[in-house]
C-alpha atoms as a PDB file:
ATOM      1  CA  UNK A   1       0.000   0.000   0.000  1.00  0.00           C
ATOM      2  CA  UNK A   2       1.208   3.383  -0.971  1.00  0.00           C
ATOM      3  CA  UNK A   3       1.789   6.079   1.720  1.00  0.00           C
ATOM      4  CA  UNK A   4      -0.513   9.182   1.873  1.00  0.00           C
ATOM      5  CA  UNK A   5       0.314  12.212  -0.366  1.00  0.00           C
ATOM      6  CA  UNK A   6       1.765  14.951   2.099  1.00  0.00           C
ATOM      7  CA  UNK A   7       0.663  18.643   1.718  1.00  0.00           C
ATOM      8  CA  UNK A   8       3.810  19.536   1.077  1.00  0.00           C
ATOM      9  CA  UNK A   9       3.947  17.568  -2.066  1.00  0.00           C
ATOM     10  CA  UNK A  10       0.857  18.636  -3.534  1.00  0.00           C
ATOM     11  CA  UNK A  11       2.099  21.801  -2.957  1.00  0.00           C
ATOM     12  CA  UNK A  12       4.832  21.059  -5.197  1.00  0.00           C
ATOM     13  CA  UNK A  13       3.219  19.214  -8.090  1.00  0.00           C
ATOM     14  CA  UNK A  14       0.694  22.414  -7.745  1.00  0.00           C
ATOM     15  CA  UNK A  15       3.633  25.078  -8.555  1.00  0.00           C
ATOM     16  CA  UNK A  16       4.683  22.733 -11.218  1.00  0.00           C
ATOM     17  CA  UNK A  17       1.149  22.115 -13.278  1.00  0.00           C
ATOM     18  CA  UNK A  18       0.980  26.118 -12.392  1.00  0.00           C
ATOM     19  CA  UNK A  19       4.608  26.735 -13.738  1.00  0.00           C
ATOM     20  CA  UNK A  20       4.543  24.201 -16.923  1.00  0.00           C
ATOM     21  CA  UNK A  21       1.408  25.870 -18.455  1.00  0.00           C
ATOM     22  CA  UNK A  22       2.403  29.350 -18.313  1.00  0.00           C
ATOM     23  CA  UNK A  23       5.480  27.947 -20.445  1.00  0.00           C
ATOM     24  CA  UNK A  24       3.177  26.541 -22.815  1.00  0.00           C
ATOM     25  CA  UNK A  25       0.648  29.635 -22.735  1.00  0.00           C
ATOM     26  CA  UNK A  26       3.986  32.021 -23.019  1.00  0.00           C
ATOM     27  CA  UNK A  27       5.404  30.033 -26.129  1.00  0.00           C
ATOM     28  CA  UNK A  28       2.548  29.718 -28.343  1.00  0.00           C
ATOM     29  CA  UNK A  29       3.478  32.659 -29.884  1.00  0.00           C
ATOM     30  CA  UNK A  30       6.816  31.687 -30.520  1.00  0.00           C
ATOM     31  CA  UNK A  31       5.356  28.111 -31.987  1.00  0.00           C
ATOM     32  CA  UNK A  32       2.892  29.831 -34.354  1.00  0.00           C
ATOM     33  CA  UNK A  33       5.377  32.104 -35.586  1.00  0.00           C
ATOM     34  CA  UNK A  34       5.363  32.617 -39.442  1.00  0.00           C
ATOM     35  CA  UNK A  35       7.879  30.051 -40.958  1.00  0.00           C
ATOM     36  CA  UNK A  36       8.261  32.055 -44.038  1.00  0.00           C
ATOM     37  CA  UNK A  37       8.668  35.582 -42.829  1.00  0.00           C
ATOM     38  CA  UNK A  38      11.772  36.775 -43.803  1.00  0.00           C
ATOM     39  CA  UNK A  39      12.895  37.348 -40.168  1.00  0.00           C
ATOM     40  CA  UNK A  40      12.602  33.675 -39.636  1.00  0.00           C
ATOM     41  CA  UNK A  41      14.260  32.748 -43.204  1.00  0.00           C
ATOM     42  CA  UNK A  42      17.094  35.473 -41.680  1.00  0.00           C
ATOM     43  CA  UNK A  43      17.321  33.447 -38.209  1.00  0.00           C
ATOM     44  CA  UNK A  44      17.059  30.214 -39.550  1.00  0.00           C
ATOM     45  CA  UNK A  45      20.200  31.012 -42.110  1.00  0.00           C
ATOM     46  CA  UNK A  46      22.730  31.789 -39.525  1.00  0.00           C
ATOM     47  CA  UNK A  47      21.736  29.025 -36.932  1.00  0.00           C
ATOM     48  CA  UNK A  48      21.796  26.360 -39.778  1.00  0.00           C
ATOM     49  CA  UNK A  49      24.470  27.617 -41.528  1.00  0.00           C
ATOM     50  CA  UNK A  50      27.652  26.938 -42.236  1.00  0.00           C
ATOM     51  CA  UNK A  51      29.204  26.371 -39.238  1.00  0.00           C
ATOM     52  CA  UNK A  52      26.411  24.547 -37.603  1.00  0.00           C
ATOM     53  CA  UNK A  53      27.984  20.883 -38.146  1.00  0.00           C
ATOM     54  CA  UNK A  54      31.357  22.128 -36.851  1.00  0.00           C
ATOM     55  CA  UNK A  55      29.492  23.930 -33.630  1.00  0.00           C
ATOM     56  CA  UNK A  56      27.347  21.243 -32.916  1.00  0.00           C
ATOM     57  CA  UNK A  57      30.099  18.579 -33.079  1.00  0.00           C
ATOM     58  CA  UNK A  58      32.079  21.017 -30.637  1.00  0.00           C
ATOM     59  CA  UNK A  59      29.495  21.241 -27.733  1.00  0.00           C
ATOM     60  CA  UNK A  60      28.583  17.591 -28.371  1.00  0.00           C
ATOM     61  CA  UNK A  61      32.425  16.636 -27.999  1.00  0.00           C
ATOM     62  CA  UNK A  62      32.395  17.107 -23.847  1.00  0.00           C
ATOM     63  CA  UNK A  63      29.474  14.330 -23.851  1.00  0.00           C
ATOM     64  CA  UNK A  64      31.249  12.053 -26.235  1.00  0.00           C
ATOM     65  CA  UNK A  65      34.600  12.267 -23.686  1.00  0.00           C
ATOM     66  CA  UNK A  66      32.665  11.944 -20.758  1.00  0.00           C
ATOM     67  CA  UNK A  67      30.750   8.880 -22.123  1.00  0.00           C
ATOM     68  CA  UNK A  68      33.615   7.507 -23.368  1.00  0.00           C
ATOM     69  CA  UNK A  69      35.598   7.492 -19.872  1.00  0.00           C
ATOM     70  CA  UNK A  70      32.687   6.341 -17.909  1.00  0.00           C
ATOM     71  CA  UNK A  71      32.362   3.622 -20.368  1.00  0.00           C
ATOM     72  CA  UNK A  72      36.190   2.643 -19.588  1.00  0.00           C
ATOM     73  CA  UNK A  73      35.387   2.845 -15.901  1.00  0.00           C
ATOM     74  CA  UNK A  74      32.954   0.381 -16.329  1.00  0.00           C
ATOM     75  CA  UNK A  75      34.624  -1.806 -18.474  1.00  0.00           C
ATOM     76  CA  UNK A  76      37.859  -2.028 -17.126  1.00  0.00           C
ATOM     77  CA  UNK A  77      36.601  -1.307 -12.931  1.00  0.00           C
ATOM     78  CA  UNK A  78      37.593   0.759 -10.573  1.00  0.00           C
ATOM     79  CA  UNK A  79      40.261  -1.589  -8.269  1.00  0.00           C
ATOM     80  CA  UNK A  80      39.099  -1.326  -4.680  1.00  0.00           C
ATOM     81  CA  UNK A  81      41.238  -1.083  -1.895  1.00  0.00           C
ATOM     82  CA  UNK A  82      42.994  -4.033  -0.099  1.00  0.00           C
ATOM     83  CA  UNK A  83      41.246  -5.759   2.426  1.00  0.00           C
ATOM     84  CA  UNK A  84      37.683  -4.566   0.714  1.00  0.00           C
ATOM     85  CA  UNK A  85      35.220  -6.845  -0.254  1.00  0.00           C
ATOM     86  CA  UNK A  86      34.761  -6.244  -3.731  1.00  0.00           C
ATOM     87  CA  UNK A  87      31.494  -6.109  -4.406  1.00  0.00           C
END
C-alpha cells in the first residue's frame, strides 16, 4: 500500500502544473510564428548555416569524452582497496 500524499507535495506538483502551463501559454506565440517571414528565413540562415555541423560537433564533444571514460570505468573497474570486499 502506498503512503498518503503529504501537503507539502501537492504543494509542489501544484507550482509545477501552475509553472509548466504558463510555459506553454507564453510560447505559443513563438510556436505559431510565421515560418516564411523573412525574419525567420534570416534566423534560420545563420543558426543552420555553415558552421552549424562544426558547432554542434564542438558542444557535443564534452558528452562524447565523458561517455567515453565512464564507459572505460565500467569496463575495465575501478580496483578497490585491499582488504575490501569487492562487491
Amino acid at each position: 500500500m502506498r503512503p498518503p500524499i503529504s501537503s507539502r507535495q501537492i504543494a509542489l506538483i501544484i507550482v509545477f502544473l501552475v509553472v509548466a502551463t504558463l510555459a506553454l501559454a507564453l510560447s505559443a506565440s513563438f510556436v505559431g510564428a510565421c515560418p516564411t517571414c523573412p525574419a525567420t528565413r534570416a534566423a534560420r540562415a545563420n543558426v543552420l548555416g555553415s558552421g552549424f555541423w562544426k558547432n554542434l560537433g564542438l558542444v557535443s564533444l564534452p558528452l562524447v569524452v565523458l561517455l567515453g571514460f565512464s564507459a572505460l570505468l565500467y569496463r575495465v573497474g575501478a580496483s578497490t582497496r585491499e582488504g575490501d570486499p569487492s562487491p
